[in-house]
Protein backbone atom coordinates (compact mmCIF):
# COMPACT_ATOMS: atom_id res chain seq x y z
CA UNK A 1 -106.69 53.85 130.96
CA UNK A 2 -105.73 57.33 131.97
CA UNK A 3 -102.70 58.12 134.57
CA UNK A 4 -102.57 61.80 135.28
CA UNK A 5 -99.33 62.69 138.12
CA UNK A 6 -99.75 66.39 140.00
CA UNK A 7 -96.72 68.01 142.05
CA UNK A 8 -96.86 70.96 144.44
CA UNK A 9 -94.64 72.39 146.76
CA UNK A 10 -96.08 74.08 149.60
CA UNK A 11 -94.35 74.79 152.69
CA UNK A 12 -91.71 72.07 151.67
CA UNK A 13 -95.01 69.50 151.64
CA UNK A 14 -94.76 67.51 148.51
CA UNK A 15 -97.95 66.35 147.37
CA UNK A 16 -98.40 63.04 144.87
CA UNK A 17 -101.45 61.88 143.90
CA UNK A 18 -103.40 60.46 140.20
CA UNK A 19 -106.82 59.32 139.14
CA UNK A 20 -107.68 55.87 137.16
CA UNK A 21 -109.83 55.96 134.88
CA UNK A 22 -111.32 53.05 132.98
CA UNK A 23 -113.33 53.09 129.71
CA UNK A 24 -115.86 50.43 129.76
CA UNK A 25 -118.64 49.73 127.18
CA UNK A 26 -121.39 52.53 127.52
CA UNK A 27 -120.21 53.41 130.82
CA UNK A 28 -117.14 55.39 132.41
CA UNK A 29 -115.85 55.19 136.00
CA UNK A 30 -113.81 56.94 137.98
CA UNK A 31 -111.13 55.44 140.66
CA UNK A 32 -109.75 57.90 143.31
CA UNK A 33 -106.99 56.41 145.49
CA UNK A 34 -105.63 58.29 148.91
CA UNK A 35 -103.05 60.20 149.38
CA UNK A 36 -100.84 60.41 151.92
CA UNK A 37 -98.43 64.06 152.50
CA UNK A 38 -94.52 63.65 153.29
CA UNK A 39 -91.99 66.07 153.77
CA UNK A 40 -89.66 66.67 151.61
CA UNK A 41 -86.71 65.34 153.08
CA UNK A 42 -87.94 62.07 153.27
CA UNK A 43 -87.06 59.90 150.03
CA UNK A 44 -88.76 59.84 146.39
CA UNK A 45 -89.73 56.33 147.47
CA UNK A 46 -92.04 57.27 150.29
CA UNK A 47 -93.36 60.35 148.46
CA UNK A 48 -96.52 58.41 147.41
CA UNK A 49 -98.09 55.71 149.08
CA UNK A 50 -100.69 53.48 146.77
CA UNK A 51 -103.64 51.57 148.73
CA UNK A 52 -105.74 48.80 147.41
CA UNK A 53 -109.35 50.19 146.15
CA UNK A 54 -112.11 49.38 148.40
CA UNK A 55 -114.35 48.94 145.67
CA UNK A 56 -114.05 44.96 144.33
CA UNK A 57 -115.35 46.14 141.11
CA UNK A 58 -111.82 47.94 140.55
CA UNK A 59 -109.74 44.54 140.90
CA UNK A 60 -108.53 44.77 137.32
CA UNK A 61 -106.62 47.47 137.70
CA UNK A 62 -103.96 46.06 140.62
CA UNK A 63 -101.57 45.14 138.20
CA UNK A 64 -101.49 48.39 136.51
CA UNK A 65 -101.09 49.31 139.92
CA UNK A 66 -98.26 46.93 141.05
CA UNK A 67 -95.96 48.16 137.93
CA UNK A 68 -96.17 51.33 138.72
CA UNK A 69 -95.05 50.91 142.13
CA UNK A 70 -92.05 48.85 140.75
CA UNK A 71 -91.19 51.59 138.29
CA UNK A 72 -91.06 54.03 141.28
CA UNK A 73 -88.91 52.14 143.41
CA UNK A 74 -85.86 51.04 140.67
CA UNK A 75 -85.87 54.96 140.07
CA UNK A 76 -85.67 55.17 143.86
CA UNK A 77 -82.77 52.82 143.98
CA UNK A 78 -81.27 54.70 140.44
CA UNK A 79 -80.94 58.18 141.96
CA UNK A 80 -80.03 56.58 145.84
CA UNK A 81 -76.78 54.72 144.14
CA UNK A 82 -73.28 56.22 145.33
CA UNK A 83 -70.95 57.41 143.21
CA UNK A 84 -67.50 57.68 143.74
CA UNK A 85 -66.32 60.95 145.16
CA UNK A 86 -64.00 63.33 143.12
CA UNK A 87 -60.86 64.14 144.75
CA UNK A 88 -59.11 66.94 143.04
CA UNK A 89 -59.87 69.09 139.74
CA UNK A 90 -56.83 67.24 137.73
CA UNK A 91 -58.59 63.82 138.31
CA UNK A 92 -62.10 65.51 137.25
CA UNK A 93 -60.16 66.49 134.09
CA UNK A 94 -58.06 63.61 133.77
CA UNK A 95 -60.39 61.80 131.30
CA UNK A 96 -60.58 65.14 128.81
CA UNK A 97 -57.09 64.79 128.79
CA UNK A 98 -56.76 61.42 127.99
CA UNK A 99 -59.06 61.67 125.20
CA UNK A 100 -57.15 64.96 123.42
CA UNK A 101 -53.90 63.24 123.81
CA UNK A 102 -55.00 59.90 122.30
CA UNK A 103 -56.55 62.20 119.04
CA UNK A 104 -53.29 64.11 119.24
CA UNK A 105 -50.76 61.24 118.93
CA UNK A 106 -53.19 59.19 116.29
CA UNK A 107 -53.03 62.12 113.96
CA UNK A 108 -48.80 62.60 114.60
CA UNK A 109 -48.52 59.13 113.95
CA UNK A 110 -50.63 58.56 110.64
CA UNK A 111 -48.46 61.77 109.40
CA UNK A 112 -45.41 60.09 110.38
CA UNK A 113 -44.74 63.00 112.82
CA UNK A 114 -42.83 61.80 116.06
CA UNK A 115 -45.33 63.12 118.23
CA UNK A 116 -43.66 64.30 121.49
CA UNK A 117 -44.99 66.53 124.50
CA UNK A 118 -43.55 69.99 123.26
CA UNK A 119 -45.45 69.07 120.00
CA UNK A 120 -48.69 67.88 121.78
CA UNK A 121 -48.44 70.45 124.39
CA UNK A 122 -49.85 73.40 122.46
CA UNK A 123 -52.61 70.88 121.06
CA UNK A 124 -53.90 69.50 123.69
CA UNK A 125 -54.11 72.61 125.85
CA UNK A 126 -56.09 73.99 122.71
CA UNK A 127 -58.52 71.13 122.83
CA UNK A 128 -59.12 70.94 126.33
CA UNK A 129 -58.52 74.52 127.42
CA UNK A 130 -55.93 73.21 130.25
CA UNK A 131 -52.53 73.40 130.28
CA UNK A 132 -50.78 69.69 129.71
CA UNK A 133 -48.34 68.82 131.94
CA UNK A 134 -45.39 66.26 131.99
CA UNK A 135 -47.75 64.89 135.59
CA UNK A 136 -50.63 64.44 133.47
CA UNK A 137 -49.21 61.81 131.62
CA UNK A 138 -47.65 60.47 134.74
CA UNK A 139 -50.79 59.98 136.02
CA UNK A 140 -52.15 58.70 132.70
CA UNK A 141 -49.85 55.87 133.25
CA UNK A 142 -50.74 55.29 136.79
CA UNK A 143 -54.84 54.46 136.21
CA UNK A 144 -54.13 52.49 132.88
CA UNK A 145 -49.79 51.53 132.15
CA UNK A 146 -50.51 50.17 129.19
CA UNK A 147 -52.08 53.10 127.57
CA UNK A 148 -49.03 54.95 125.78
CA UNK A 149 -45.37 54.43 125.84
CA UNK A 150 -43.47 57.17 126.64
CA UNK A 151 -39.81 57.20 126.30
CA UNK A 152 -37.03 60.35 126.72
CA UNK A 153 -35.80 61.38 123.13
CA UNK A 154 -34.28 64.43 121.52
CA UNK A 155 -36.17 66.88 118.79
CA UNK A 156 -36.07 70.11 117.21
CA UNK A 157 -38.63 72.45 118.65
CA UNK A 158 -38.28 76.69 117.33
CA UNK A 159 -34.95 75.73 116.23
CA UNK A 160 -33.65 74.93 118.82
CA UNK A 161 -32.00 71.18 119.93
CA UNK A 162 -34.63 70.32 123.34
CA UNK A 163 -34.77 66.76 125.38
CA UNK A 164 -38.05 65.62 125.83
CA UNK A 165 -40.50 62.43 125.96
CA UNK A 166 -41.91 60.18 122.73
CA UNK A 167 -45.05 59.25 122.96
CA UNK A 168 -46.50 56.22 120.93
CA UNK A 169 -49.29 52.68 121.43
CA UNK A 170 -47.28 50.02 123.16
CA UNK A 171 -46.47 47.24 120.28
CA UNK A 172 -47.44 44.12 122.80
CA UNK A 173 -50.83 45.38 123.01
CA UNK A 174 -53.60 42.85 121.79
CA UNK A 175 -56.41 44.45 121.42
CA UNK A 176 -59.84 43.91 119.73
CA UNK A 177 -60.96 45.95 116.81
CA UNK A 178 -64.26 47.41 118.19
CA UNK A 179 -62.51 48.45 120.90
CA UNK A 180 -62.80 52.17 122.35
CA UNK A 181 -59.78 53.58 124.19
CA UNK A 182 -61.46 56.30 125.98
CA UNK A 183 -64.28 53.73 127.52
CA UNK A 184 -61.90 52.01 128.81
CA UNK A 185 -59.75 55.07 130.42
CA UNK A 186 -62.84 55.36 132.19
CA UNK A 187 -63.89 52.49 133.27
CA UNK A 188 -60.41 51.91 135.13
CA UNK A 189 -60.37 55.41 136.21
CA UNK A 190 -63.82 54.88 137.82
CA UNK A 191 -61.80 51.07 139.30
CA UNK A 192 -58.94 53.35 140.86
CA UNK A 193 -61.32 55.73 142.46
CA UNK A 194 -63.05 53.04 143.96
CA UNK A 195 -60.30 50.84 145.01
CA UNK A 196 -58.67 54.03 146.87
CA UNK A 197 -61.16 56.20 148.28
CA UNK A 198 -58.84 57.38 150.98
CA UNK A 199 -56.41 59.23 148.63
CA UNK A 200 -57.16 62.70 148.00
CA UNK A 201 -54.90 62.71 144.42
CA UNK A 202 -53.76 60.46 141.91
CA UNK A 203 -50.37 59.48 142.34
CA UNK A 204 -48.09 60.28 139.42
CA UNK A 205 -45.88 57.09 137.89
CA UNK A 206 -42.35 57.79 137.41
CA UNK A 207 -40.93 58.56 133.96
CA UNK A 208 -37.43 57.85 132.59
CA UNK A 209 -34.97 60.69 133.23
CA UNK A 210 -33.98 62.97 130.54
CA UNK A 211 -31.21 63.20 128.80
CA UNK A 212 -29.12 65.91 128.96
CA UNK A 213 -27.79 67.93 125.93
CA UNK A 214 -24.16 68.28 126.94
CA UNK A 215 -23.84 65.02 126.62
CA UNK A 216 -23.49 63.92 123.00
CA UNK A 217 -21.95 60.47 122.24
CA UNK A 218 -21.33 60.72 118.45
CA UNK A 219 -19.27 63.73 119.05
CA UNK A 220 -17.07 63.08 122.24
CA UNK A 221 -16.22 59.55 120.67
CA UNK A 222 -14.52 61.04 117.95
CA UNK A 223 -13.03 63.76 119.37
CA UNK A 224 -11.59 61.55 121.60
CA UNK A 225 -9.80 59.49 118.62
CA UNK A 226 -8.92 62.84 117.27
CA UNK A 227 -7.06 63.71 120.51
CA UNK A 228 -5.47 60.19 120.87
CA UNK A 229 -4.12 60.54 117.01
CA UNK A 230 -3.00 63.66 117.55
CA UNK A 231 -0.87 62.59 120.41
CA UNK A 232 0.17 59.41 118.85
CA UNK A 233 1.66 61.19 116.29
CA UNK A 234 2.96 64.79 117.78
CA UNK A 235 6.20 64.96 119.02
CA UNK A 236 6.91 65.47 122.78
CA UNK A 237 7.99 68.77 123.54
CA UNK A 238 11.16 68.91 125.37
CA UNK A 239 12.53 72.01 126.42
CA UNK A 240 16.25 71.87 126.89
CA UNK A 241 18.06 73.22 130.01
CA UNK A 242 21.22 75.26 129.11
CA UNK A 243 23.78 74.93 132.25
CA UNK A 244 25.98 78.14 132.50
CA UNK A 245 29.24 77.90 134.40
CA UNK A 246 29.38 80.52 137.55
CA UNK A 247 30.75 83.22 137.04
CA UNK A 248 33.05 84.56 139.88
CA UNK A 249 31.83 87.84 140.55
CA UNK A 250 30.40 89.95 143.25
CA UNK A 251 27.68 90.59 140.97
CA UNK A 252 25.25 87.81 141.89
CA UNK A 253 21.86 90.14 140.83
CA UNK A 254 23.42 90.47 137.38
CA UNK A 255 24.18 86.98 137.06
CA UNK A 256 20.54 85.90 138.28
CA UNK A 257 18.97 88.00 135.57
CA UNK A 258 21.17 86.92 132.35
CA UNK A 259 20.49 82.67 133.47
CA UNK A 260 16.77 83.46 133.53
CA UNK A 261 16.52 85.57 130.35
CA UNK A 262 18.48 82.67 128.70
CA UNK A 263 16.48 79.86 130.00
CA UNK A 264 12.78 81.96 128.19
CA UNK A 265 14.84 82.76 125.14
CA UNK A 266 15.40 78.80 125.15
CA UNK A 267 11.95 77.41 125.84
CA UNK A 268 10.55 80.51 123.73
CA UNK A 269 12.22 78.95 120.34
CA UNK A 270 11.66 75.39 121.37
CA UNK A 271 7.90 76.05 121.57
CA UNK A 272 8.41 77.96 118.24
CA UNK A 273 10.19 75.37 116.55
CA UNK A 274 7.89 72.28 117.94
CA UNK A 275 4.84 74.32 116.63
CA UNK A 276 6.09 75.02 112.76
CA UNK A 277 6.62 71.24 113.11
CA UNK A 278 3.72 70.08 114.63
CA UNK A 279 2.09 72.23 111.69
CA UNK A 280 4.01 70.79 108.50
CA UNK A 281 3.22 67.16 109.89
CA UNK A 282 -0.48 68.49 109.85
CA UNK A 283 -0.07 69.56 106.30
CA UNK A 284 2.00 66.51 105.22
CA UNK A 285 -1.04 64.34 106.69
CA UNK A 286 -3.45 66.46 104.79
CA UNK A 287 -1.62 65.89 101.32
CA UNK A 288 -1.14 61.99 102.17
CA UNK A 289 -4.53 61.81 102.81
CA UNK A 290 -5.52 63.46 99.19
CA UNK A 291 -2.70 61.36 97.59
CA UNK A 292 -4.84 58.16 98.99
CA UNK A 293 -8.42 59.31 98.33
CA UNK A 294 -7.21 60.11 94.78
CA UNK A 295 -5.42 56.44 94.12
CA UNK A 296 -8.21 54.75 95.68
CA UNK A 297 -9.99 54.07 92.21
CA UNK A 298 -11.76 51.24 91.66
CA UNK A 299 -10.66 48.83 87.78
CA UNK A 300 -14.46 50.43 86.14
CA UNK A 301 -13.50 54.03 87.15
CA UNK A 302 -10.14 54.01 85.55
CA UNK A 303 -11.36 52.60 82.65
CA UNK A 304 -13.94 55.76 82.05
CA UNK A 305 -11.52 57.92 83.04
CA UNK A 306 -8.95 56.24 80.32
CA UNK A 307 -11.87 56.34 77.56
CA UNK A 308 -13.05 59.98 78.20
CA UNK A 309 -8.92 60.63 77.91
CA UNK A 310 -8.36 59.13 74.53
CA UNK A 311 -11.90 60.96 72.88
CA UNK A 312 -10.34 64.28 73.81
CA UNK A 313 -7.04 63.45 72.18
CA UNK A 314 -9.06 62.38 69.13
CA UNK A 315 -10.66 65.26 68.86
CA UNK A 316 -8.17 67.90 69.49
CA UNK A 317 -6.25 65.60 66.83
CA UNK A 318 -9.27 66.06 64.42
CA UNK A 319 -9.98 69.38 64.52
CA UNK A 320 -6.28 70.41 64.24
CA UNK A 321 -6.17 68.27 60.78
CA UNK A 322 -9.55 69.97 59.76
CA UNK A 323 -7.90 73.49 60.47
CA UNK A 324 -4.77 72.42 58.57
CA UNK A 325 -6.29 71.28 55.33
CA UNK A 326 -8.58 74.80 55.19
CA UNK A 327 -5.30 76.74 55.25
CA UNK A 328 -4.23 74.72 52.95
CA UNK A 329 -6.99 75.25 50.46
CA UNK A 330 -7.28 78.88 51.32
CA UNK A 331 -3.45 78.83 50.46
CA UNK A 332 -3.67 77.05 47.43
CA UNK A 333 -6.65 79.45 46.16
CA UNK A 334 -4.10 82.74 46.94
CA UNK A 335 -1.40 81.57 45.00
CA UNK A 336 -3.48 80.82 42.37
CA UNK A 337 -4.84 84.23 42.84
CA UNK A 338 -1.49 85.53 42.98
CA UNK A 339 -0.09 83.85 39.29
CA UNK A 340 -3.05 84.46 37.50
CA UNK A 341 -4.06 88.46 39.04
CA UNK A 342 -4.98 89.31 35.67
CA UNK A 343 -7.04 86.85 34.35
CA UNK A 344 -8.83 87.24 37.41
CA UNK A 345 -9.61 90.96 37.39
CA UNK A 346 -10.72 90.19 33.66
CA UNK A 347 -12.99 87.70 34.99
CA UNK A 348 -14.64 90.02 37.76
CA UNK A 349 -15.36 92.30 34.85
CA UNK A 350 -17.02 90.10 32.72
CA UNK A 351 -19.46 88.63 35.55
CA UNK A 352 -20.24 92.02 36.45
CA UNK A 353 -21.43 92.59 32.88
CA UNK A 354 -23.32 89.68 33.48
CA UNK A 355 -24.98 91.00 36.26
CA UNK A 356 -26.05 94.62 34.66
CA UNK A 357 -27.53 92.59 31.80
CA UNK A 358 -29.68 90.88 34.13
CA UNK A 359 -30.54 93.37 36.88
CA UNK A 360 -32.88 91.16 38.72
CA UNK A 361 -30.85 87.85 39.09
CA UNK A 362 -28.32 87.00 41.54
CA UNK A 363 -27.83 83.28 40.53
CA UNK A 364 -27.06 81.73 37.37
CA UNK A 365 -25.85 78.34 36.49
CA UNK A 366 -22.37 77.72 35.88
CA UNK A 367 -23.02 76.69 31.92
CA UNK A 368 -24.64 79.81 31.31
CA UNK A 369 -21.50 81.69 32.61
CA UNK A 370 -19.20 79.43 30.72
CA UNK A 371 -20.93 80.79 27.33
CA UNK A 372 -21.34 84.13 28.32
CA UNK A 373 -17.44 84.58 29.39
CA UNK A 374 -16.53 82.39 25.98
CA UNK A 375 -18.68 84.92 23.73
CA UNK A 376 -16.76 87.71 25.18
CA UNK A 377 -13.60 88.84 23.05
CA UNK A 378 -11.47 89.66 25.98
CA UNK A 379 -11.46 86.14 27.27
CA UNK A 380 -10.02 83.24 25.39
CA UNK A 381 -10.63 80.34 27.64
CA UNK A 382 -11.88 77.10 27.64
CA UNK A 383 -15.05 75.58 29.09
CA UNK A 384 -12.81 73.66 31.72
CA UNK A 385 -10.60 76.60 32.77
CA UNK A 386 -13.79 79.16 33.43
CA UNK A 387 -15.31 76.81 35.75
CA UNK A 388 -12.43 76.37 37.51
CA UNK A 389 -12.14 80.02 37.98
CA UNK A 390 -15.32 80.95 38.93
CA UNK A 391 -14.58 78.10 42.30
CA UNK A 392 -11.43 79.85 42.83
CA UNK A 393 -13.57 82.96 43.07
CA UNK A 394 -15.70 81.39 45.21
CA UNK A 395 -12.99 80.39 47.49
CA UNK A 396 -11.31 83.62 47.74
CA UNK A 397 -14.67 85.68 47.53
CA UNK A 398 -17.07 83.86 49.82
CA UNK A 399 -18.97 86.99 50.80
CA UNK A 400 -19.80 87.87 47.15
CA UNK A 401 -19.92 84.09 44.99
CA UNK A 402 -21.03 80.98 46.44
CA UNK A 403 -21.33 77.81 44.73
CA UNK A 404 -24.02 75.71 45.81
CA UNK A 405 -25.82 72.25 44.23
CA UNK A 406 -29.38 72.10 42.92
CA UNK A 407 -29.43 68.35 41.71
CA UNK A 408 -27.01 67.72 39.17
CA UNK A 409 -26.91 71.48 38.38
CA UNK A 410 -24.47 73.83 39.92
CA UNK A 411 -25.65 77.22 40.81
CA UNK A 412 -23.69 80.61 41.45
CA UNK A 413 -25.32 82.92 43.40
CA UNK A 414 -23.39 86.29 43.63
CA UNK A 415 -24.65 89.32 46.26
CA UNK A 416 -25.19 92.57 44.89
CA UNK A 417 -25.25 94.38 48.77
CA UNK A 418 -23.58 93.93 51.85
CA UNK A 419 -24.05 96.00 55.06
CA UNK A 420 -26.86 98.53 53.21
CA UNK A 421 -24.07 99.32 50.60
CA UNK A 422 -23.88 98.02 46.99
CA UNK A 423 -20.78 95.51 46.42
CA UNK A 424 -18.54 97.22 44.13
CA UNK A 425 -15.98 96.28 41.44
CA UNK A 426 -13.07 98.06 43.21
CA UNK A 427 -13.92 96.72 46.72
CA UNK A 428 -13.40 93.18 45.10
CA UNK A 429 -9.98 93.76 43.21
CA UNK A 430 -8.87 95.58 46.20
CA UNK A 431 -9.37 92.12 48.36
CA UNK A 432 -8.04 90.16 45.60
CA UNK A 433 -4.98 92.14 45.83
CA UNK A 434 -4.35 92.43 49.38
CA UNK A 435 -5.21 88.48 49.47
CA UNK A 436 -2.06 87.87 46.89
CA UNK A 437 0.16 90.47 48.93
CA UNK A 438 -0.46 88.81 51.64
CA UNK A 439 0.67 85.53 49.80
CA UNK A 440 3.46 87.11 48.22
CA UNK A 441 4.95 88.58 51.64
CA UNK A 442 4.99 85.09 53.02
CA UNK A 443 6.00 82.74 50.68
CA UNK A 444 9.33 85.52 50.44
């Protein structure tokens, strides 16, 4: 079965018509119906008009025919069906608006961003290219209250301290999970239009007043119990009237002047005087108060405080004893140095020697000093008494002999430069000498 629908428009006629055609075994026939002409301001349901065939033959083919005539008449009724009217471009646009300020506030809120209108204001006129308006949401609230709750609050918006409105989901809300906020804006905004067709705008639901910005509790609440403790505790001023006998002159001009030049010099050093001691009660406050914050310790704090105390005692106390037994040993080396000045400089020689026999070495152990100073002829002492010597030098000659420990083996290591420069016989007397002047001056 074939269906085949033509349309023309001549002379505002509109012309319907189709052809049946039915596929039979070995044969093919061909159905033409009538059809009538309408104008075309009569409805889409009259357009075509579908007669029985005369031919009996063609009965199998009425209820192809009835459906079709159904089909054309729910369309009829489809496009016939009234819609509500729009009454003004804001309620036209209403919806968009709903629907950017619901995607605003969900993405404020899952930042944990307070969203507020001077934050969604930018935003939504971005999404919707119109500009948001405090009515907007008034009228939000009229076609569906329970859609956002908007409450006055204070922010920071281009640094600057603005009042404004919070908006966030109501918390007594049940709703189900597949549910769709915008479909539902709809839906009730389609409801209001219906229910009142005789308006010509939505109505917008009053907010909450703003708060003004002068008004700042926090702050007016204490300076209130700053002004009552300051006059709690200031003195009252009272200026003291100085009665002056008359005078019995003719001169009552003169007399005028001189009482009211006294009575300003009075109230002038009153006022002076109450000031200087309104402001050393101020200061006496002020160190009463420090005096109180600093004694209001708590049993664990003194205790730390008491600890960290007695470690700095202990170790001033240490390192003083530490510095006291080095000048003692440094003292004890110079007048050493100082008795035995000879033996010393007899001793410098000899390790020098030792040092141009072996031109390479700086360190030697102390036995092979020992035997090398007791094969020379100029020295006659013992084993014992050149050790000891050689740590004296050490002592008093740090820079040039150093005694250090190599197991059970000691070893003196002696430095042949210092600063670029060779280290020189008479630089080394001449420091052993001022070292036992030095001694000598203060022990006289």
């Amino acid at each position: 079965m074939k269906c085949r629908a033509l349309y023309s428009h001549d002379n505002n006629i509109l012309i319907f018509g189709f052809c049946v055609q039915i596929m039979s075994a070995g044969s093919q026939t061909k159905l033409n119906f009538s059809v009538r002409k309408t104008r075309s301001s009569s409805k889409r349901s009259n357009a075509a008009i579908i007669e029985p065939p005369k031919n009996p033959e063609d009965s199998q083919i009425i209820p192809a025919v009835k459906r079709l005539k159904e089909n054309l008449d729910t369309e009829s009724l489809e496009q016939n069906e009234v819609l509500p009217p729009v009454k003004n471009e804001s309620v036209l646009f209403l919806e968009k608006v709903f629907n950017a300020v619901d995607i605003c506030v969900k993405f404020h809120l899952s930042i944990n961003t307070k969203p507020t209108f001077v934050l969604l204001e930018n935003k939504v006129s971005g999404l919707t290219k119109i500009s948001l308006k405090i009515t907007h949401l008034a009228q939000i609230l009229t076609v569906w209250p329970e859609s956002f709750a908007i409450t006055p609050c204070f922010t920071i918006h281009q640094g600057k301290r603005v009042a404004t409105y919070e908006l966030s989901y109501p918390r007594n809300a049940n709703l189900p999970e597949a549910f769709s906020r915008s479909i539902e804006f709809k839906r009730r905004l389609e409801k209001w239009l219906l229910e009142h067709c005789s308006e010509t705008e939505i109505p917008a639901q009053q907010l909450q007043a703003l708060p003004s910005l002068s008004k700042n509790t926090v702050n007016e609440s204490s300076l209130v119990r700053k002004l009552n403790l300051e006059k709690s505790t200031s003195r009252e001023l009272r200026i003291p009237t100085q009665t002056l006998e008359p005078k019995f002159t003719t001169n009552t001009a003169k007399y005028a002047n001189e009482l009211v030049s006294c009575s300003m010099l009075d109230s002038s050093s009153t006022l002076s005087k109450s000031v200087n001691s309104k402001i050393n009660l101020k200061s006496h406050q002020s160190s009463s108060s420090v005096q109180n914050s600093s004694r209001k310790l708590t049993s664990s704090q003194l205790t730390l405080r008491q600890s960290s105390l007695f470690d700095r005692v202990r170790k001033k106390q240490k390192a003083m004893e530490a510095k006291k037994a080095e000048e003692f040993k440094n003292n004890l080396v110079v007048h050493t140095l100082a008795k035995e000045k000879v033996s010393f400089v007899r001793i410098i020689d000899l390790i020098f020697v030792q040092l141009s026999t072996w031109p390479t070495k700086r360190s030697f152990s102390m036995s092979e000093i020992v035997t090398s100073m007791q094969m020379s002829i100029s020295s006659s002492l013992s084993p014992d008494q050149c050790a000891k010597a050689i740590e004296l030098l050490s002592k008093a000659l740090p820079a040039w002999c150093t005694i250090n420990l190599l197991g059970n083996i000691q070893v003196v290591t002696f430095s042949r430069i210092v600063n670029g420069k060779p280290y020189l016989r008479s630089q080394l007397i001449e420091e052993l000498q001022t070292k036992a002047s030095i001694t000598i001056l203060s022990n006289s």
